[in-house]
Protein backbone atom coordinates (compact mmCIF):
# COMPACT_ATOMS: atom_id res chain seq x y z
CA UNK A 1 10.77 2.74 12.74
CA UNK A 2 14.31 2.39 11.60
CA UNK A 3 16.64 4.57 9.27
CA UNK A 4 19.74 3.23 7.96
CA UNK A 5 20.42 5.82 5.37
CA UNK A 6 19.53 2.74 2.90
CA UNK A 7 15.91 1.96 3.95
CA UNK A 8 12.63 3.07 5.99
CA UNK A 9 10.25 0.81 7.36
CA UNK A 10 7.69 0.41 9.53
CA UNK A 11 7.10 -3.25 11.43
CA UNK A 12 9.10 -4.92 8.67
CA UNK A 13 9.45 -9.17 8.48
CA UNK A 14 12.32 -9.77 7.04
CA UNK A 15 13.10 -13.83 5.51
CA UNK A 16 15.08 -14.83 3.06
CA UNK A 17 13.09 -15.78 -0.50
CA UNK A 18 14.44 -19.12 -1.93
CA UNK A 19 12.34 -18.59 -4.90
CA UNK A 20 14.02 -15.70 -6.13
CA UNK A 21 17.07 -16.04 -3.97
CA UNK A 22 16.94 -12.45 -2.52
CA UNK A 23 16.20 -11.18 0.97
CA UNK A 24 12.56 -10.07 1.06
CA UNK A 25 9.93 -8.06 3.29
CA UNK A 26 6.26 -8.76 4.10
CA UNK A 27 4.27 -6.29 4.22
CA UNK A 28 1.63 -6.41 6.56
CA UNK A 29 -1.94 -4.06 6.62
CA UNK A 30 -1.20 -0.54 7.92
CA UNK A 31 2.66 -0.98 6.73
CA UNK A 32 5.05 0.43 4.40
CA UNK A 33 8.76 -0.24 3.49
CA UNK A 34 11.55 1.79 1.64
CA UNK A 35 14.89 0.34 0.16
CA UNK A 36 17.69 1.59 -1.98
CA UNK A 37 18.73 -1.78 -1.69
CA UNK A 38 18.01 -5.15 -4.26
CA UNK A 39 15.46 -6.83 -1.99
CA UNK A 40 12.09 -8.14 -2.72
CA UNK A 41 8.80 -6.66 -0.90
CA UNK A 42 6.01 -9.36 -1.03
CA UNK A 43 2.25 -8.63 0.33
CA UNK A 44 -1.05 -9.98 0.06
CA UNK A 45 -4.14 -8.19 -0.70
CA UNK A 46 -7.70 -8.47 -0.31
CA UNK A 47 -10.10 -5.17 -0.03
CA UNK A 48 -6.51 -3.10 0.44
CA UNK A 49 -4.83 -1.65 -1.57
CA UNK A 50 -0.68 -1.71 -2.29
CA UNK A 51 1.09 1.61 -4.03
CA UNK A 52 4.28 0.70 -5.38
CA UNK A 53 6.30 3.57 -5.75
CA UNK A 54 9.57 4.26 -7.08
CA UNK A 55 12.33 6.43 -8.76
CA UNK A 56 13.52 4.80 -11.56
CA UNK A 57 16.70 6.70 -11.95
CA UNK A 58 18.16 6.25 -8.63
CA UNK A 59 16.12 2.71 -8.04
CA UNK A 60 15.27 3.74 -4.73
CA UNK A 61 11.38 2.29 -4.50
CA UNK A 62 8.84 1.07 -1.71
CA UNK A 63 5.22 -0.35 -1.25
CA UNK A 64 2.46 0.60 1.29
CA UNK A 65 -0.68 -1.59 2.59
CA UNK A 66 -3.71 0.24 3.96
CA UNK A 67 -7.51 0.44 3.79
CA UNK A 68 -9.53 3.59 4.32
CA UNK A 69 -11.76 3.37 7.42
CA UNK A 70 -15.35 2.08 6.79
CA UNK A 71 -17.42 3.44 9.36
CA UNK A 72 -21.46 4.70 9.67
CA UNK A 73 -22.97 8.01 9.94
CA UNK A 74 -23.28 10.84 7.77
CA UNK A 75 -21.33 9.79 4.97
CA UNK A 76 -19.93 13.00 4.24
CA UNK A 77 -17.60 12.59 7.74
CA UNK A 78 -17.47 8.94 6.60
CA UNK A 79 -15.23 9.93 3.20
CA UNK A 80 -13.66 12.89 4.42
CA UNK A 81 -11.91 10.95 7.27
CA UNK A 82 -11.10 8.72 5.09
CA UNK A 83 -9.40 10.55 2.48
CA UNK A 84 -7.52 11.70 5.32
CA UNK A 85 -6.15 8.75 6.94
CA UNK A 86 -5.13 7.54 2.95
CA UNK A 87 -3.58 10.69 2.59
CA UNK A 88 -1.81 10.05 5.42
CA UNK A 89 -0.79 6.53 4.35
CA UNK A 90 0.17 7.71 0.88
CA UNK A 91 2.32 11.04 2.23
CA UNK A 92 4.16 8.51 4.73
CA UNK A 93 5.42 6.39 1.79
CA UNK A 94 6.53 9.57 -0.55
CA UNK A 95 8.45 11.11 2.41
CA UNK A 96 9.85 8.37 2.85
CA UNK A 97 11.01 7.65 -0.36
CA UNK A 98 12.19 11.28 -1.16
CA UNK A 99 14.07 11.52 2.42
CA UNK A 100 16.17 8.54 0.78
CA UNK A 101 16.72 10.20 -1.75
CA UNK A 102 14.35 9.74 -4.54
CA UNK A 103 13.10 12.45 -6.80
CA UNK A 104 9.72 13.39 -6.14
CA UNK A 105 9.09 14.65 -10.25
CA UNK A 106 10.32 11.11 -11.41
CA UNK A 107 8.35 9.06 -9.10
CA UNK A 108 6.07 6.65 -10.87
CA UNK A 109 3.26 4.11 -9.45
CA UNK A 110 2.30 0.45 -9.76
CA UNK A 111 -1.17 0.21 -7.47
CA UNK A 112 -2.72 -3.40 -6.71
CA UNK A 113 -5.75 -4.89 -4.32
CA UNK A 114 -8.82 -3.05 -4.13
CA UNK A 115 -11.01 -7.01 -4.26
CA UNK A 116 -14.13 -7.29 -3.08
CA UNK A 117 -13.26 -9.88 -1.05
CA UNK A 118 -14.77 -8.83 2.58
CA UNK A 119 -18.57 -9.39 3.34
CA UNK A 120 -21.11 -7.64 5.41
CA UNK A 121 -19.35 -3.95 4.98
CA UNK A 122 -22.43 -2.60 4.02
CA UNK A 123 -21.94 1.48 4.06
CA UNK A 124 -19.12 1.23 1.42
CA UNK A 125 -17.89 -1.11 -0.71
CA UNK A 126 -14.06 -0.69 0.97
CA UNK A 127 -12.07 -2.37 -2.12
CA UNK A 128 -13.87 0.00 -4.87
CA UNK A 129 -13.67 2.98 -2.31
CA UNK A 130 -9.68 1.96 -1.94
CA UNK A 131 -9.45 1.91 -5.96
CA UNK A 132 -10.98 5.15 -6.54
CA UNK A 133 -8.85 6.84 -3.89
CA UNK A 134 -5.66 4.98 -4.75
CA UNK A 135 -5.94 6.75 -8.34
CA UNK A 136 -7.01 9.61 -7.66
CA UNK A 137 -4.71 11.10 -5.61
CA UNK A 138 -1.97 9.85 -7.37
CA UNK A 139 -3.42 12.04 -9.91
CA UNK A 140 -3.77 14.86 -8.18
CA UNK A 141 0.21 14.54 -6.95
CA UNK A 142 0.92 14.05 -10.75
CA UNK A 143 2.32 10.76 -10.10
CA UNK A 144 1.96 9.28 -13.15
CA UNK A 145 0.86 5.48 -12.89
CA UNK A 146 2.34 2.99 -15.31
CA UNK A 147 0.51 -0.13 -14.24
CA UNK A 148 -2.41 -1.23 -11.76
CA UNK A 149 -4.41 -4.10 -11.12
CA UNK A 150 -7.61 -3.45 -9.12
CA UNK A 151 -11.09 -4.66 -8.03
CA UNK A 152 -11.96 -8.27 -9.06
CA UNK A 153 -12.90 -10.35 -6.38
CA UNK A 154 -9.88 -12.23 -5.84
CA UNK A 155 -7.30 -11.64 -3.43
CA UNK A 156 -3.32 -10.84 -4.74
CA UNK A 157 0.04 -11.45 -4.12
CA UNK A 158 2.14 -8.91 -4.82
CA UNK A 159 5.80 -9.16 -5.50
CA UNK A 160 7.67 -6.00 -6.18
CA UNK A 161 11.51 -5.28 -6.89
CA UNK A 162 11.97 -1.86 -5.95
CA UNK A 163 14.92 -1.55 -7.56
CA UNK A 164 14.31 -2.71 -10.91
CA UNK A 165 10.29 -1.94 -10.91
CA UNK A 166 9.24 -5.52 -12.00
CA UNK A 167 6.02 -6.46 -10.04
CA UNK A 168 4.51 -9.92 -10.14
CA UNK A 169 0.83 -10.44 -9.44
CA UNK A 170 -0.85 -13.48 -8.64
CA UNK A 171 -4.46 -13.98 -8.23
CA UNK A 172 -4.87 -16.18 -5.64
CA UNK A 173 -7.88 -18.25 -6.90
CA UNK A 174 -7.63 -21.58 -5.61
CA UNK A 175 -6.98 -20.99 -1.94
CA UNK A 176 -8.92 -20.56 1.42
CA UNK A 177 -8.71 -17.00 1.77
CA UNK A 178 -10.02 -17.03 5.18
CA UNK A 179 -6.45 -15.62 6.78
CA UNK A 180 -6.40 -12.81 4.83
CA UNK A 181 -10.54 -11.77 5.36
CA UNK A 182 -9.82 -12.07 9.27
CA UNK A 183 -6.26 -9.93 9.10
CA UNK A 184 -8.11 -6.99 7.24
CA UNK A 185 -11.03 -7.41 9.60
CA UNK A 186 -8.49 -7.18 12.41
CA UNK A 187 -6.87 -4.11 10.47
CA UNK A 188 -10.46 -2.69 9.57
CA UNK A 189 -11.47 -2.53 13.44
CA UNK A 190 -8.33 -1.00 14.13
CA UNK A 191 -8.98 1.60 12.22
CA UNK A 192 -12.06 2.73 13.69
CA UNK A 193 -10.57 3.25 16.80
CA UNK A 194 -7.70 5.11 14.98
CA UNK A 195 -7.03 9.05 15.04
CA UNK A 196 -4.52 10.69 12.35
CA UNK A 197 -2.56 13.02 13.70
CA UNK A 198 -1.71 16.50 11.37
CA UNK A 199 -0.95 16.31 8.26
CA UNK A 200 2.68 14.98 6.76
CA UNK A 201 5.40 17.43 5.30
CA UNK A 202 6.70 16.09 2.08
CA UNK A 203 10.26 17.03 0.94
CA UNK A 204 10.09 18.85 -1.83
């Protein structure tokens, strides 16, 4: 992890978007990326889910990619470890943001993904169970949120300016989606293996 005084990230992949003419990140499962700057942060989602959270006073804004851990046994452990590694995900991003300088009161949210997209997760259904959490704890944190696009069964690309707030979603319809099943796969086995340390401070 980097700090600049202008950005956070975690495993970022920088390129330079021809489309749009801007430098851009990717953001890949189990990352997150903060900028003050005018960049672009692109991602694509299946069963994850993507909060994009900003300030938009100071334009200071960032996105997160992460799935809650599917796992069996008594379901009660199931959701309660799970809650806590999105918790985790979600308090990573808002520290983040407010150590840049953004103000926690006027953060708002733009949340994407949540597709049921991956077969043979039979316990949960991991893009409803990323939905439902996505929202609610956004609502508990009274972070208000001013636009979403959820569940489906399509996977998304995501485009988000974090300094303007203008997200563009694609549904990607027409494409072999296999590359994006096998990298949340690959990110959903991870996780199983996974601990969360402690909880995260946030600024206040």
């Amino acid at each position: 992890m980097s700090s600049q005084g202008y950005e956070e990230v975690q495993a970022p992949n920088h390129y330079f978007d021809r489309n749009f003419d801007i430098e851009a990140a990717k953001i890949l499962p189990g990352e997150y990326y903060v900028s003050a700057r005018n960049m672009l942060l692109v991602t694509v989602l299946g069963s994850c889910v993507a909060a994009c959270i900003r300030d938009p006073i100071s334009g200071i804004g960032g996105m997160n990619h992460f799935m809650l851990p599917e796992g069996g046994g008594d379901q009660h452990n199931v959701l309660s470890s799970s809650a806590r590694y999105g918790g985790y995900a979600m308090e990573v991003l808002i520290n983040q943001l407010v150590k840049l300088g953004a103000n926690r009161n006027r953060l708002e949210a733009k949340v994407f993904g949540g597709a049921a997209v991956l077969r043979g997760f039979t316990t949960v259904q991991v893009g409803s169970m990323n939905s439902e959490f996505v929202l609610d704890y956004l609502h508990a944190e009274r972070i208000r949120v001013v636009a979403e696009d959820l569940l489906d069964v399509y996977p998304r690309k995501v485009y988000f300016f974090p300094a303007t707030g203008r997200v563009m979603v694609r549904k990607l319809k027409s494409v072999h989606n296999n590359t994006i099943i096998e990298r949340e796969r690959d990110y959903s086995q991870r996780l199983k293996g996974a601990e969360i340390a402690g909880d995260v401070e946030l600024f206040s």
